[in-house]
Protein backbone atom coordinates (compact mmCIF):
# COMPACT_ATOMS: atom_id res chain seq x y z
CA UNK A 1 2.74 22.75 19.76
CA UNK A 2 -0.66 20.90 20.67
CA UNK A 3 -0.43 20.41 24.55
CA UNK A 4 -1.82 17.68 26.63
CA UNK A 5 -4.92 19.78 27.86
CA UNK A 6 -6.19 19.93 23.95
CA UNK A 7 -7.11 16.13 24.13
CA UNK A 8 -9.64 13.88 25.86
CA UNK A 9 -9.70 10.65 26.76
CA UNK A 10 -8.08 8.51 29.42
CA UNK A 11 -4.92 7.35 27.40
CA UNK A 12 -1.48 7.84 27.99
CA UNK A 13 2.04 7.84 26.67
CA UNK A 14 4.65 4.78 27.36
CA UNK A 15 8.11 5.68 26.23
CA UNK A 16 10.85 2.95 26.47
CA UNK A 17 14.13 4.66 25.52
CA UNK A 18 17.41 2.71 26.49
CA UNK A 19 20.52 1.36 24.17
CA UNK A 20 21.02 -1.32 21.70
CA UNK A 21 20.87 -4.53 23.78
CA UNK A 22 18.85 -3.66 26.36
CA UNK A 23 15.60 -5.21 25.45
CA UNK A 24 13.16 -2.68 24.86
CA UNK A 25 11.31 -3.69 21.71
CA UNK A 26 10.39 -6.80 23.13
CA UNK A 27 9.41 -5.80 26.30
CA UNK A 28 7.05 -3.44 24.06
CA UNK A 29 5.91 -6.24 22.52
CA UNK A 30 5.26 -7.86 25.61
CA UNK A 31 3.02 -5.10 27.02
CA UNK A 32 0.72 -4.78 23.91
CA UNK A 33 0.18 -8.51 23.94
CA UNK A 34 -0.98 -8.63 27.12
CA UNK A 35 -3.87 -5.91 26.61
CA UNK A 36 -4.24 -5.84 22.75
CA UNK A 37 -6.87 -4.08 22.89
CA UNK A 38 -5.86 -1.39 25.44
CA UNK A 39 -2.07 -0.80 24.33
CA UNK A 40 -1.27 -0.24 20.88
CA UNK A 41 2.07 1.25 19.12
CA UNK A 42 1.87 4.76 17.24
CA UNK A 43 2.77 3.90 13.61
CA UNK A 44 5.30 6.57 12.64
CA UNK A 45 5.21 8.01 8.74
CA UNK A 46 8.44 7.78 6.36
CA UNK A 47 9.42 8.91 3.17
CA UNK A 48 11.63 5.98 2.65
CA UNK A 49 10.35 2.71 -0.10
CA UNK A 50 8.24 0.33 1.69
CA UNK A 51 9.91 -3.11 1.77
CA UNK A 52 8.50 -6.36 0.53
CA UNK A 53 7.07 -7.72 3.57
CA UNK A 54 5.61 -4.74 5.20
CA UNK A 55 2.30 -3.07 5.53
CA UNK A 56 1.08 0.61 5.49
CA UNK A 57 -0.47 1.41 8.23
CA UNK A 58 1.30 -1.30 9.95
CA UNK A 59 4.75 -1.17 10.09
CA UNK A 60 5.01 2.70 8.85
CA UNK A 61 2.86 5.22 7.11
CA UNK A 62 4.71 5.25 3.81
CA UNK A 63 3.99 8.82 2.34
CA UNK A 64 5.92 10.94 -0.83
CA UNK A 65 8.88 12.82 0.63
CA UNK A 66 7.12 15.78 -0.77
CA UNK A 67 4.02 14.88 1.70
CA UNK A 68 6.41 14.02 4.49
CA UNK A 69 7.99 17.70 3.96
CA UNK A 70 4.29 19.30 4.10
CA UNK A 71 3.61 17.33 7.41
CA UNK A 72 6.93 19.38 8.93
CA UNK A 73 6.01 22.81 7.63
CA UNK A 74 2.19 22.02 8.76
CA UNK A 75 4.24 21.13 12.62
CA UNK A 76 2.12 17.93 12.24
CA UNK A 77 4.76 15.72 14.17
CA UNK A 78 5.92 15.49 17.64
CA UNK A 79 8.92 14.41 16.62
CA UNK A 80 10.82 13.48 13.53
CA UNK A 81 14.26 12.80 11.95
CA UNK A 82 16.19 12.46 9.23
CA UNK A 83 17.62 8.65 8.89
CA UNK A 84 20.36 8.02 6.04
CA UNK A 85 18.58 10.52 3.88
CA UNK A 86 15.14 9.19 5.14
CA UNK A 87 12.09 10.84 7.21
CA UNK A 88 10.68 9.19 9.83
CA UNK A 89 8.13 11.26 12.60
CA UNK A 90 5.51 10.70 14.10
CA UNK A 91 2.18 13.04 14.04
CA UNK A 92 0.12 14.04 17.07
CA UNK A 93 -2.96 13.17 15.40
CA UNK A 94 -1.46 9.28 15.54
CA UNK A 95 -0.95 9.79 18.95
CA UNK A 96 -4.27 11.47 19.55
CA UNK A 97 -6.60 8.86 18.14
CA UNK A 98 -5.12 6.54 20.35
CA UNK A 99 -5.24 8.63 23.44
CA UNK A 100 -8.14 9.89 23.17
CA UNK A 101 -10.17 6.02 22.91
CA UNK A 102 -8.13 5.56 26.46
CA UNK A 103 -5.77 3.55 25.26
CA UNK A 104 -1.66 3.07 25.81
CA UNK A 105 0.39 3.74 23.17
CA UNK A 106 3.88 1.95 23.58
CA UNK A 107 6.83 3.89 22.00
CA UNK A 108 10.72 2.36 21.53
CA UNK A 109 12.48 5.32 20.53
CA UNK A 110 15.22 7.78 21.42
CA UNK A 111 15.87 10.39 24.35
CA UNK A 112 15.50 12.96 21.55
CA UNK A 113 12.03 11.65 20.86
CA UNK A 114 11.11 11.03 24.21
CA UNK A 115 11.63 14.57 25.17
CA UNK A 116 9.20 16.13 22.50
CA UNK A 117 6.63 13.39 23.65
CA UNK A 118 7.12 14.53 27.09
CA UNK A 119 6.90 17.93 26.01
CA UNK A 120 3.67 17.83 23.88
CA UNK A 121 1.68 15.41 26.54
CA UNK A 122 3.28 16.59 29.63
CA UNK A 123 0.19 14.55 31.86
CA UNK A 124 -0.14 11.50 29.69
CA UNK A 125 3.53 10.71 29.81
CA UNK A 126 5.89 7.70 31.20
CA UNK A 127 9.55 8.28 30.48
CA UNK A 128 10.78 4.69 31.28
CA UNK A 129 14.76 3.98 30.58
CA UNK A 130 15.25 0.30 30.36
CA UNK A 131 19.10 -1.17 30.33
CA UNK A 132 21.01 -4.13 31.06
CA UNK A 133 22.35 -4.98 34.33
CA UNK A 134 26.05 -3.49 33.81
CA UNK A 135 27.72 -1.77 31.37
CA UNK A 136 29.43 -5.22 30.73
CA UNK A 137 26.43 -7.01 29.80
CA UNK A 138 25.26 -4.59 27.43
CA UNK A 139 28.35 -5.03 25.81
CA UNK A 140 28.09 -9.04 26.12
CA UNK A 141 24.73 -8.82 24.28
CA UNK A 142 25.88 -6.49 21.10
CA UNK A 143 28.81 -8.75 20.97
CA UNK A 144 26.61 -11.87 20.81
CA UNK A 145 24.39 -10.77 18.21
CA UNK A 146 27.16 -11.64 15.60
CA UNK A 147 26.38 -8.61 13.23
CA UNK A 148 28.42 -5.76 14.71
CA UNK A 149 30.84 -4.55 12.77
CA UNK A 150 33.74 -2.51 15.35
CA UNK A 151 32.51 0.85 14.09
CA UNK A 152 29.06 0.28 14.47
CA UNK A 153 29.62 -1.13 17.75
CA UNK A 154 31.23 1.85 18.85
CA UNK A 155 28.28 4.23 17.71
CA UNK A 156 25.65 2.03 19.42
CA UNK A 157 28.45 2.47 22.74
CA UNK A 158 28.73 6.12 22.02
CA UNK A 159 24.76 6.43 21.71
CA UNK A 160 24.81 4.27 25.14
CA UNK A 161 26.80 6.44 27.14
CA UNK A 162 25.32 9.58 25.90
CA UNK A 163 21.95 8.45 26.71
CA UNK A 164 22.81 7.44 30.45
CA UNK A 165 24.32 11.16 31.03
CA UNK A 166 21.45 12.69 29.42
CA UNK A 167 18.93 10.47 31.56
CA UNK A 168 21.03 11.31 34.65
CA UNK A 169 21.30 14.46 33.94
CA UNK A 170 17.24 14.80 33.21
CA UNK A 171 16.65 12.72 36.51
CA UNK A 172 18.42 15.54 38.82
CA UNK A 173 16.65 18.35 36.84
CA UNK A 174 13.35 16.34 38.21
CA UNK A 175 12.49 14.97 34.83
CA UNK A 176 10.23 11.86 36.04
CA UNK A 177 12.15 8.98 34.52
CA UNK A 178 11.79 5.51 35.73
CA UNK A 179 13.93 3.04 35.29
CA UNK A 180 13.98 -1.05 34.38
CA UNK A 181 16.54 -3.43 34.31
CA UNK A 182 16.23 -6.19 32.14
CA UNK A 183 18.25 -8.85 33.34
CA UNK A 184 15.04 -11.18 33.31
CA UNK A 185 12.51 -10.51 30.47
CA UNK A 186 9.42 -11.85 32.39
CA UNK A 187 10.60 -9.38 35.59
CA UNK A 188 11.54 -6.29 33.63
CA UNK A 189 7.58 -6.50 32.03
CA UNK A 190 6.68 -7.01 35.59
CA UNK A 191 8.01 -4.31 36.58
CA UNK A 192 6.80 -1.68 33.78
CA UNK A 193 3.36 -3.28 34.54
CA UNK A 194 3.76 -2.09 38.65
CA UNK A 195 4.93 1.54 36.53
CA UNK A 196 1.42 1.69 34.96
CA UNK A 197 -0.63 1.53 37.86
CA UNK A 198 0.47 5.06 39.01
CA UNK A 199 -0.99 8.05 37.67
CA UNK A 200 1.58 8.95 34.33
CA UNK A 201 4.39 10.52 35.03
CA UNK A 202 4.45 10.37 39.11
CA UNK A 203 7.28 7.68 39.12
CA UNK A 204 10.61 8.75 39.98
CA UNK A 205 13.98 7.59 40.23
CA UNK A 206 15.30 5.92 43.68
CA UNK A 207 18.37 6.06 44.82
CA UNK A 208 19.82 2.72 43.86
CA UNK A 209 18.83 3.07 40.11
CA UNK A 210 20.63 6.41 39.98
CA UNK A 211 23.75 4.69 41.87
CA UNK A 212 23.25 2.22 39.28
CA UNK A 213 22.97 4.05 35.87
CA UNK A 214 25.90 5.93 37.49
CA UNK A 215 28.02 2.93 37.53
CA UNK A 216 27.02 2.17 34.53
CA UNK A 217 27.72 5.79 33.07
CA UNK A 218 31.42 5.45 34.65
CA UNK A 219 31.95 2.45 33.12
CA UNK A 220 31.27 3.44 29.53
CA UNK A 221 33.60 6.63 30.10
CA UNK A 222 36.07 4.14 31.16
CA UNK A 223 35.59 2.46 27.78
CA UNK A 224 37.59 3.78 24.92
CA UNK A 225 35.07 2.68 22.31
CA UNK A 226 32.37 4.79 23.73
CA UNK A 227 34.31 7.50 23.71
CA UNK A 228 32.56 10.85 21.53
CA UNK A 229 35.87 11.70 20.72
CA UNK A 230 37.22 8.81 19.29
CA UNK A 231 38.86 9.41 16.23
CA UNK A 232 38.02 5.93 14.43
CA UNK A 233 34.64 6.69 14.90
């Protein structure tokens, strides 16, 4: 795996992981239009169709499964997976180019994800874990979207509560993982913002956002739909 030393530049990496609800993918969007030309998202590749009103190089890197495949055995991505029978990864040398002209590059994906970026650009690296303010409101806001069906609100709950252990669990191993509430959109930017003006990866967790994320964590145990064992799943 390329490491962190193998590239120049002043750039750095700005992972938003958090659940369904939470906000990240606009606060994402909030960052890059605020610097356009320092911040910039790393378009992934994907072997699936590209759709009517998207753009290579844009939205995705559409590539041949085939080519997607030789990207794997070449260990060309940092981190990939396998979506309803789909590809989807992302390459170092996407990551690179960016880093390496000294700019940001935002990222809304999972823990999973997160980890290899962490891994592969240990001193360029933000691990930020953005939520709601209660395990209540993050069920409020799947609720309200209108489209959840009951199993797929229970995976997005499932995927919610496993996240929060795995973050906790990170944040006592001394992962550096930082952590946003998003109660108020123009705040929660605010305070990724205040996040970026440390060196990367110096931020850690204070005590009231781990009593917080613990709540929260207890509360989704408590709730039978986010329950990994539950057999309607």
């Amino acid at each position: 795996m390329i490491g962190d030393s193998h590239h120049g530049g002043s750039g750095r990496c700005v992972v938003l992981v958090g659940p369904a609800g939470a906000g990240k993918t606009t606060i994402a969007h909030r960052l890059i239009a605020a610097q356009p030309l320092m911040r910039a998202f790393s378009v992934s590749h994907t072997s699936r169709p590209m759709r009517a009103a998207e753009r290579d190089g844009v939205d995705y890197w559409f590539v041949p499964r085939a080519t997607f495949e030789a990207l794997i055995d070449a260990d060309a991505f940092v981190e990939w997976a396998r979506v309803h029978d789909n590809l989807y990864g992302t390459t170092r040398a996407a990551i690179a180019h960016h880093l390496e002209a000294g700019r940001q590059v935002i990222f809304d994906i999972d823990i999973e994800g997160a980890g290899n970026i962490a891994r592969a650009f240990p001193d360029r690296t933000d691990l930020v874990f953005v939520t709601p303010p209660s395990w209540q409101v993050l069920v409020q806001r799947l609720q309200a979207r209108g489209s959840e069906s009951d199993d797929r609100l229970r995976r997005r709950l499932r995927t919610a509560r496993a996240e929060l252990e795995a973050v906790l669990r990170q944040a006592d191993a001394g992962v550096p993982w930082a952590a946003v509430v998003n109660d108020d959109l123009n705040q929660a930017v605010a305070d990724v913002e205040t996040l970026l003006r440390s060196p990367p990866g110096t931020q850690r967790m204070p005590a009231a956002a781990l009593t917080r994320l613990q709540s929260m964590r207890a509360d989704g145990v408590a709730d039978v739909r986010a329950d990994p064992e539950d057999p309607a799943r």
